[in-house]
N, C-alpha and C. Protein backbone atom coordinates (compact mmCIF):
# COMPACT_ATOMS: atom_id res chain seq x y z
N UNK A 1 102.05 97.87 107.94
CA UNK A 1 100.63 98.09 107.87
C UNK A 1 100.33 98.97 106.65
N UNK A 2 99.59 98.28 105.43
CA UNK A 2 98.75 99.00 104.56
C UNK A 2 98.09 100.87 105.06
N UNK A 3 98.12 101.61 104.24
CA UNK A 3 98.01 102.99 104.18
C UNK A 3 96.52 103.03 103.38
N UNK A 4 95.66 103.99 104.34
CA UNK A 4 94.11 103.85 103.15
C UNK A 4 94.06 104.84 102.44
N UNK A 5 93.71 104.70 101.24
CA UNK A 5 93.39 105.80 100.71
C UNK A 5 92.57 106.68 100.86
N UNK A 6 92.62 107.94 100.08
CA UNK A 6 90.91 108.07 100.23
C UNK A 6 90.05 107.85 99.06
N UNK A 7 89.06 107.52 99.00
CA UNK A 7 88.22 107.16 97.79
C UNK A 7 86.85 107.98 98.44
N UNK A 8 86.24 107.21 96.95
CA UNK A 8 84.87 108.24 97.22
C UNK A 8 83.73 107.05 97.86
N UNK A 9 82.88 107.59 98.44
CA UNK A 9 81.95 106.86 99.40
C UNK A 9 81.04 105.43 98.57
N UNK A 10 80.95 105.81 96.94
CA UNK A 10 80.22 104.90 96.37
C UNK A 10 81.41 103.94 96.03
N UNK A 11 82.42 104.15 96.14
CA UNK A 11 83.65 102.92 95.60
C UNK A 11 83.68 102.14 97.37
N UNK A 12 83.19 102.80 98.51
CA UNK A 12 83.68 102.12 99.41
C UNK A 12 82.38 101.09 99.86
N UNK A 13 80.93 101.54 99.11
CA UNK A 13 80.06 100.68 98.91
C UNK A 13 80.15 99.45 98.00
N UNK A 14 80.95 100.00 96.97
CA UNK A 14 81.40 98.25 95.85
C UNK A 14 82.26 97.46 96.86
N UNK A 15 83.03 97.81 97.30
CA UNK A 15 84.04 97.36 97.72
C UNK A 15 83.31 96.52 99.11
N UNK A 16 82.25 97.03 100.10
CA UNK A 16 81.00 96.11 101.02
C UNK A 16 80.66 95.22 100.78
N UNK A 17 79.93 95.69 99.14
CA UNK A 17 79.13 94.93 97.95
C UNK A 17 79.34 93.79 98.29
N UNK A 18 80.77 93.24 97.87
CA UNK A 18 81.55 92.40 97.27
C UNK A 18 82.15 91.67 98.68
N UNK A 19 82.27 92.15 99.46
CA UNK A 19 82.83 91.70 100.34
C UNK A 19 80.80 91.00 101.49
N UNK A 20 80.14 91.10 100.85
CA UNK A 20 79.08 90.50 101.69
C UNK A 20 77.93 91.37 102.14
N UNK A 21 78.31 92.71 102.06
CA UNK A 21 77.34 93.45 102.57
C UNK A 21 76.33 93.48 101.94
N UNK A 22 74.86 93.73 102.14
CA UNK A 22 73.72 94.55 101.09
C UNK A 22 73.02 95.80 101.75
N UNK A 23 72.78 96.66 100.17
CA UNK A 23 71.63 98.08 100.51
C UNK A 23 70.74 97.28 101.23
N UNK A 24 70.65 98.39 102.43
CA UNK A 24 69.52 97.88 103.50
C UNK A 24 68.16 99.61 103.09
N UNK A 25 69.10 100.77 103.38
CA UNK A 25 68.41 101.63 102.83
C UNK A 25 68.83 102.82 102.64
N UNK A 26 68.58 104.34 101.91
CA UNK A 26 69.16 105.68 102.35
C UNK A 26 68.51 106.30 102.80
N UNK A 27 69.41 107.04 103.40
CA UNK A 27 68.52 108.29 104.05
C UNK A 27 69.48 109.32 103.80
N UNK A 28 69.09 110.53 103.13
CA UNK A 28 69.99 111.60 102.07
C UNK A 28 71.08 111.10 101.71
N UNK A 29 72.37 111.48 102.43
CA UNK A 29 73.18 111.07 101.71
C UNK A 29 74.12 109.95 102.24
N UNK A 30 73.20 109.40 103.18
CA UNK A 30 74.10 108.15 103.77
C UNK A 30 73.05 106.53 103.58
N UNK A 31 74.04 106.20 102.98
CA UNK A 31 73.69 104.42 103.13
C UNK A 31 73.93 103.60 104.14
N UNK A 32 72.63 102.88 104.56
CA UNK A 32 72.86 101.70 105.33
C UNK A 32 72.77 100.44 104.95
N UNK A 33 73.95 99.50 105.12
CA UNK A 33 73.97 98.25 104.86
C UNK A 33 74.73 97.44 105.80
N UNK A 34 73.97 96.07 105.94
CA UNK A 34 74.43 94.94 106.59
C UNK A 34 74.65 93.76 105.85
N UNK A 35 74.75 92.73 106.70
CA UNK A 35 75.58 91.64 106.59
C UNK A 35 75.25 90.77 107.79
N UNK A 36 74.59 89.75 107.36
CA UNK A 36 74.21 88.24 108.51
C UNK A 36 76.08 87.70 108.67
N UNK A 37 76.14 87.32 109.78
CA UNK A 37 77.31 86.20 110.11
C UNK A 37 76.65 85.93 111.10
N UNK A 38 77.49 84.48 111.35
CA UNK A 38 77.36 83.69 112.28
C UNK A 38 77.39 84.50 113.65
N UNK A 39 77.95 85.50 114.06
CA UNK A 39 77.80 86.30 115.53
C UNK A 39 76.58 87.06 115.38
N UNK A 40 76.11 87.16 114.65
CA UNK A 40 74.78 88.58 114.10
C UNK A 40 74.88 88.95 113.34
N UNK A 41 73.96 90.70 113.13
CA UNK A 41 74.01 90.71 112.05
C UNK A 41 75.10 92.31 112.24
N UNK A 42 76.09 92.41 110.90
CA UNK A 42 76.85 93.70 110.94
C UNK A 42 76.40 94.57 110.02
N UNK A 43 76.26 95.94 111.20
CA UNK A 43 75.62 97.44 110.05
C UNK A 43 76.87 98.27 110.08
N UNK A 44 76.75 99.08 108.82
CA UNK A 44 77.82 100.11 109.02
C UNK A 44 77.22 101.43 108.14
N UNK A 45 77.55 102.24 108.27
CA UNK A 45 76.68 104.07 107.62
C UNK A 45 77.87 104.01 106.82
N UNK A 46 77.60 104.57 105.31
CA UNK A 46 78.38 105.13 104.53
C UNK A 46 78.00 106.33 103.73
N UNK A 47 78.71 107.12 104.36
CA UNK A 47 78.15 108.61 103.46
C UNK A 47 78.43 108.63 102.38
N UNK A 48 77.99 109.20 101.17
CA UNK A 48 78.24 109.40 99.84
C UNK A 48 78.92 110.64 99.14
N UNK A 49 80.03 111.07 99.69
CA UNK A 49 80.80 111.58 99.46
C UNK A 49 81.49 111.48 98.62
N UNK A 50 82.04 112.95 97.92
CA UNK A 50 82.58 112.28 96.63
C UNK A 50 84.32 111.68 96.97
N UNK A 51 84.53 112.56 98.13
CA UNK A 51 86.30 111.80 98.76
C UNK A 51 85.56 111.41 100.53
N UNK A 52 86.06 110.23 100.91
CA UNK A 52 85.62 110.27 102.17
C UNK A 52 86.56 110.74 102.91
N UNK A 53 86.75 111.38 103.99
CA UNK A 53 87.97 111.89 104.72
C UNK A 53 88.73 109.60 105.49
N UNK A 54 89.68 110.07 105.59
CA UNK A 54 90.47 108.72 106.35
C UNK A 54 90.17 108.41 107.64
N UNK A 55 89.80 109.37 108.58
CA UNK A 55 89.12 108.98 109.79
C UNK A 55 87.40 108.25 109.52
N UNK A 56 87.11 108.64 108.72
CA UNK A 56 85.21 108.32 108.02
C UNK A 56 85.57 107.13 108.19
N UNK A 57 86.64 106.81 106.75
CA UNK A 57 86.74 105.46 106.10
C UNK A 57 87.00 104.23 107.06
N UNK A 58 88.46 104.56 108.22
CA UNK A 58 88.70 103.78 108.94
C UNK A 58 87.30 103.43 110.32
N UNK A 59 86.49 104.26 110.71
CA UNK A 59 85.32 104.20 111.13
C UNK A 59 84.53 103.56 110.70
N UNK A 60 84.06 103.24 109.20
CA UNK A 60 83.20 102.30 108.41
C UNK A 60 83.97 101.27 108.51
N UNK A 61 85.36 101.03 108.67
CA UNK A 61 85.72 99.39 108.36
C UNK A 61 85.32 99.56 110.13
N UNK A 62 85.52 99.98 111.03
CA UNK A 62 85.17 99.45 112.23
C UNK A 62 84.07 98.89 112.78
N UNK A 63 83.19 99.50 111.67
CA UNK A 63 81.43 99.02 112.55
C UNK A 63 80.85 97.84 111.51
N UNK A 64 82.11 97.83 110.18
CA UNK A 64 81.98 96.54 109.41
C UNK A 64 82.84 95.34 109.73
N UNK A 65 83.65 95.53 111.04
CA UNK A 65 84.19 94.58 111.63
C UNK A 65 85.91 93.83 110.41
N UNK A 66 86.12 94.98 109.58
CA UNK A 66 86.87 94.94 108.62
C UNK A 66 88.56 95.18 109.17
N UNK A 67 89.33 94.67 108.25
CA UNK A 67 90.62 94.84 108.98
C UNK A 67 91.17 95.97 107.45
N UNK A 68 91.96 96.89 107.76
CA UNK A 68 92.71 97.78 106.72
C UNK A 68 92.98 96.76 105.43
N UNK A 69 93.88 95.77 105.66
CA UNK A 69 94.22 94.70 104.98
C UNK A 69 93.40 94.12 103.88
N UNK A 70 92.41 93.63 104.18
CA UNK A 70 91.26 92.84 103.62
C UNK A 70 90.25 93.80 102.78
N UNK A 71 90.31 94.65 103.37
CA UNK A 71 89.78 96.36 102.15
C UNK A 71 90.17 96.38 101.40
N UNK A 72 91.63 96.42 101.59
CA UNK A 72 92.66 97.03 100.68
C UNK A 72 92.52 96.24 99.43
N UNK A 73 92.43 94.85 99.93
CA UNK A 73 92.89 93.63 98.81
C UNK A 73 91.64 93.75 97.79
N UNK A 74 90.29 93.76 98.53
CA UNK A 74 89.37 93.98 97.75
C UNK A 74 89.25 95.12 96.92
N UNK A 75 89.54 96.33 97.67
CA UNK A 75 89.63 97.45 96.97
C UNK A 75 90.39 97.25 95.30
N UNK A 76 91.63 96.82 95.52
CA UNK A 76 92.30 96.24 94.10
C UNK A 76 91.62 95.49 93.48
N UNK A 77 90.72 94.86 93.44
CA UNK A 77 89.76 94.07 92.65
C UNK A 77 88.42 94.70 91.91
N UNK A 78 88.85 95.46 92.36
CA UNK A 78 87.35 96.41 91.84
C UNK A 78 88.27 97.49 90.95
């Protein structure tokens, strides 16, 4: 199993970006964005931090329905 890093909160928004998500809206320092699929629609909060802690990060792939894996890969593309 892939190891996450930590990055900063606006690299873990490119990395949404790209993977399907869009700015829905902010509110101080957290972004909300979703994503239509075929089950509904998926939201997830991303604070804008300049390092996100690893519990944050793995929490945002959870409510983005994301696997460590598939981050990761994207993450390298950016």
């Amino acid at each position: 199993m892939s190891k996450l890093n930590r990055i900063s909160g606006n690299k873990a928004i490119k990395v949404l970006t790209k993977l399907g998500f869009s700015f829905v809206r902010q509110k101080g320092s957290h972004v909300i964005m979703k994503k239509n699929t075929l089950n509904g629609e998926i939201g997830c909060v991303v604070p804008l931090h300049d390092v996100l802690a690893i519990g944050t990060l793995s929490n945002i792939l959870k409510q983005a329905n994301l696997s460590k894996e598939e981050f990761l890969e994207t993450l390298k593309t950016i």
